[in-house]
Protein backbone atom coordinates (compact mmCIF):
# COMPACT_ATOMS: atom_id res chain seq x y z
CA UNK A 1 38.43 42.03 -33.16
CA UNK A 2 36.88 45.02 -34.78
CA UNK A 3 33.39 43.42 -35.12
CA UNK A 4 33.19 42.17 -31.34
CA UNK A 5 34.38 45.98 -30.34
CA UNK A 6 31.69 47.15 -32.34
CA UNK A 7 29.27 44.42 -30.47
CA UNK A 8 30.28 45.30 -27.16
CA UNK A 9 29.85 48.79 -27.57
CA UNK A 10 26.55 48.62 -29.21
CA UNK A 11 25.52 46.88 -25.72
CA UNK A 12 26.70 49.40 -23.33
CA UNK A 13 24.62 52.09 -22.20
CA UNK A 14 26.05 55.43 -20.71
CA UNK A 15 24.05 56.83 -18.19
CA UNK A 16 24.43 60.50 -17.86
CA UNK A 17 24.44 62.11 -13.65
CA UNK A 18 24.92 58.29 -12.18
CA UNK A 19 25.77 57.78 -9.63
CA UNK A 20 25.99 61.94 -8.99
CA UNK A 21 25.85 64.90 -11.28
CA UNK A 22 28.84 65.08 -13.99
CA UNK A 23 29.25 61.32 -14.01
CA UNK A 24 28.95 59.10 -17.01
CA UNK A 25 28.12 55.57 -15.89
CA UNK A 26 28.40 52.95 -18.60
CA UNK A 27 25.62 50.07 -17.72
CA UNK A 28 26.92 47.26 -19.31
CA UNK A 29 23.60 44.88 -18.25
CA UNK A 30 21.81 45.68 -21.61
CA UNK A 31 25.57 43.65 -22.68
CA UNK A 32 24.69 40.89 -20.00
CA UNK A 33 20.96 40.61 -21.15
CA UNK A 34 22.31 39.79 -24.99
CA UNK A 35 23.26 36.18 -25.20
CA UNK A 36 25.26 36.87 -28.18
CA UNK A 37 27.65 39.95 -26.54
CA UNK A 38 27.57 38.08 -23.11
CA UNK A 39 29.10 34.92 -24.94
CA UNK A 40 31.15 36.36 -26.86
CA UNK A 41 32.88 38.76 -24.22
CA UNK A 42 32.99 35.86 -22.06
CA UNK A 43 34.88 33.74 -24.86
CA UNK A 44 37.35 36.71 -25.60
CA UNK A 45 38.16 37.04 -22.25
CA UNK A 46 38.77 33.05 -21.76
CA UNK A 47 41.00 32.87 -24.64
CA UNK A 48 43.27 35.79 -22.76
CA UNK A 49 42.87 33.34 -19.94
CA UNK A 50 44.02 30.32 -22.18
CA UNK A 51 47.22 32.91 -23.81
CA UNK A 52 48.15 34.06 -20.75
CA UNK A 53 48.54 30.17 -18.95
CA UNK A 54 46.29 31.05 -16.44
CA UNK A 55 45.49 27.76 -13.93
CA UNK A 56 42.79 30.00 -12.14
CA UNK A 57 40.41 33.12 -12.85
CA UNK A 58 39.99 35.72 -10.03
CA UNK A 59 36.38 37.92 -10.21
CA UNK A 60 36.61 41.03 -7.90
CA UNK A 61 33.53 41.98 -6.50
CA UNK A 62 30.75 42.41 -7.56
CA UNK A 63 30.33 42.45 -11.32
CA UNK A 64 33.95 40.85 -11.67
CA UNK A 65 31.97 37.88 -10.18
CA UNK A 66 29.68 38.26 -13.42
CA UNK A 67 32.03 37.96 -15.81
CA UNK A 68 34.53 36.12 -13.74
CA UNK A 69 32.76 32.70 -13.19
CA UNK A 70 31.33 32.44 -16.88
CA UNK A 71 35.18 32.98 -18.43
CA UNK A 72 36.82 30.47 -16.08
CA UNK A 73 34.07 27.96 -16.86
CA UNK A 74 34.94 28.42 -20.72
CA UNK A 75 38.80 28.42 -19.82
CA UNK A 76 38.26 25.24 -17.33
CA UNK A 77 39.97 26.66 -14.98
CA UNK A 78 38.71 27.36 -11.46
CA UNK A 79 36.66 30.54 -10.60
CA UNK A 80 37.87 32.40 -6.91
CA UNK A 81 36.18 35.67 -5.72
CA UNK A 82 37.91 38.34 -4.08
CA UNK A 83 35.25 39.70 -1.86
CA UNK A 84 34.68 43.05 -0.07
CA UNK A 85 36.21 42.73 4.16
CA UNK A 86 33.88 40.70 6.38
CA UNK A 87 32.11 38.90 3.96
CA UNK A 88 33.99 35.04 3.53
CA UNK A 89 33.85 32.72 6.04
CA UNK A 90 37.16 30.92 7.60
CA UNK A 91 40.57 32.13 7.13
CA UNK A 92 41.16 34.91 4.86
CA UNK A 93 43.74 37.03 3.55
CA UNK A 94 43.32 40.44 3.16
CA UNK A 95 44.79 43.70 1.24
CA UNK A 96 43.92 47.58 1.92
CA UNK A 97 44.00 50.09 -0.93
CA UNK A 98 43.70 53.91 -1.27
CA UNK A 99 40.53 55.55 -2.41
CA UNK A 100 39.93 58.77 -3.73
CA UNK A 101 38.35 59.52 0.01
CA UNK A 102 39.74 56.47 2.55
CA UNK A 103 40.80 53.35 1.94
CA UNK A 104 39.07 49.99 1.49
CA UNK A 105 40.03 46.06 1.79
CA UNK A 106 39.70 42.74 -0.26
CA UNK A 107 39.78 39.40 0.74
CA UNK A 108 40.51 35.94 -0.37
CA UNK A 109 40.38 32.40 1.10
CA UNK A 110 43.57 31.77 2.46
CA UNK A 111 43.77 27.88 0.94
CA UNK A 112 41.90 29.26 -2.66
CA UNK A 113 45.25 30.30 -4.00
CA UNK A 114 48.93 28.73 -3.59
CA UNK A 115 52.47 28.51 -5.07
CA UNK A 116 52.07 27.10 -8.72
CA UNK A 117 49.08 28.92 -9.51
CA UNK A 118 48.68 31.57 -12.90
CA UNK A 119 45.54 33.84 -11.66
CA UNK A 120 44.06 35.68 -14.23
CA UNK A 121 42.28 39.01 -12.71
CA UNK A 122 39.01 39.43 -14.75
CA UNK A 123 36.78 42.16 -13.96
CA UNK A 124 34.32 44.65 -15.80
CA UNK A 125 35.85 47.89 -15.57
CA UNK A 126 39.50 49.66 -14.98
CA UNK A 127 38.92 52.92 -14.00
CA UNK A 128 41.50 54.19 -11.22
CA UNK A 129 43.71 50.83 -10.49
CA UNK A 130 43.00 50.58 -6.90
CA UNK A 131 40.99 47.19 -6.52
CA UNK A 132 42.97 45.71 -9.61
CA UNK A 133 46.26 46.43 -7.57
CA UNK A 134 45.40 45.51 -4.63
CA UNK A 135 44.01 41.96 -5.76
CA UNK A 136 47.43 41.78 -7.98
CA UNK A 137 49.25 42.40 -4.28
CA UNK A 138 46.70 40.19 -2.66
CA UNK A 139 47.26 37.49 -5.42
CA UNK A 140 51.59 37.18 -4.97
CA UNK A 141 51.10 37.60 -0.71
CA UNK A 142 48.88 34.34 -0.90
CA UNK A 143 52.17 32.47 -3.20
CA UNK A 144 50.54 32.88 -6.36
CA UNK A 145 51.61 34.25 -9.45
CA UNK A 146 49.59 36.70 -11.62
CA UNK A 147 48.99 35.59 -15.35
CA UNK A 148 47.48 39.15 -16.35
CA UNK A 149 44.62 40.95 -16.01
CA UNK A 150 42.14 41.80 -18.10
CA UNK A 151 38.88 43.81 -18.42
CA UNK A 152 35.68 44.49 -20.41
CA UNK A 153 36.49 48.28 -20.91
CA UNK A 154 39.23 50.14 -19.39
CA UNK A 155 38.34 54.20 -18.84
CA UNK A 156 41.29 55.47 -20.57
CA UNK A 157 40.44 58.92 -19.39
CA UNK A 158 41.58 58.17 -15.64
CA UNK A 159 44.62 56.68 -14.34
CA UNK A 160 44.55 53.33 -14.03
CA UNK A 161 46.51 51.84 -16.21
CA UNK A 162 49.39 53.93 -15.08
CA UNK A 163 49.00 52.87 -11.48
CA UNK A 164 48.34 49.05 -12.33
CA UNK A 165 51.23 48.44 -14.46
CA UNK A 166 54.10 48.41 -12.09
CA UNK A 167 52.47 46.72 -9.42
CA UNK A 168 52.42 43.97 -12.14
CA UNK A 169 55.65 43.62 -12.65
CA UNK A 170 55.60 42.74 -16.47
CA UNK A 171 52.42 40.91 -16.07
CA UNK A 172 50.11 41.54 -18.88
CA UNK A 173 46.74 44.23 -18.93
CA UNK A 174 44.69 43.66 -21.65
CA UNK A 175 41.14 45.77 -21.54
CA UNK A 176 38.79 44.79 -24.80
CA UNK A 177 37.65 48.08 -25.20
CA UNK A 178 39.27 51.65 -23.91
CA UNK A 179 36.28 54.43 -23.80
């Protein structure tokens, strides 16, 4: 595991002042343009897909949906996305969350997800829980049952692992790297 940390890292770029001053972004498309560190994060996260009995992968928007479709396609499993309000067609359900300033809302395909399903969450980075949770809450209101989620990098320096955790109820939260 050591050597694909060390790959992974090599392939992520911080970006000092981004999006505003005192803000270090980490750009992880230098990681996406490398065949070799896209395949094998996407084959690390499918085999936590594949551990955790997952039946289905969910990708939050928008670079969830990166990583998200890729890992179910090496797990077989089916890919959903858990869009931003207002943008899927038909019947949806949807979950609000707290920001730091307001609140937000996901959405889902009502008929994507039912009793019997394992969703695995799968997105890029944890920073303060919000999304995560609310897709976790999103995930059980539609009759499904969440597998786990898990990340590229999780920033351990905020709080989102502490605010995931017991929204999932035991569930696992595995993040490849912690920066």
């Amino acid at each position: 595991m050591t050597d694909i940390k060390e790959l992974l890292l090599s392939r992520i770029r911080d970006v000092p002042d981004y999006p505003e001053p005192g803000v270090l972004f980490k750009d992880i498309t230098p990681l996406l343009a490398d065949p070799s560190a896209f395949t094998a994060l996407t084959d690390a996260l499918a085999e936590l897909c594949v551990r955790h009995g997952a039946t289905k992968v969910v990708g939050l928007e928008a670079r969830g949906f990166i990583l998200g479709a890729p890992v179910a396609l090496r797990a077989g499993l089916g890919f959903i996305p858990v869009r931003k309000a207002g943008k899927l067609p038909g019947a949806t359900l949807s979950q609000s969350y707290e920001l730091e300033y307001g609140t937000a809302e996901i959405e889902v395909h009502a008929e994507d997800l039912a009793a019997g399903d394992r969703v695995m969450v799968i997105d890029d980075v944890l920073a303060t829980g919000g999304t995560a949770e609310a897709a976790v809450r999103l995930i059980r209101r539609a009759g499904a049952e969440v597998a786990g989620v898990a990340v590229l990098m999780e920033l351990g320096f905020l709080p989102g692992r502490e605010r995931l955790t017991p929204a999932l109820e035991g569930a696992p939260l595995d993040a490849l790297l912690v920066v």
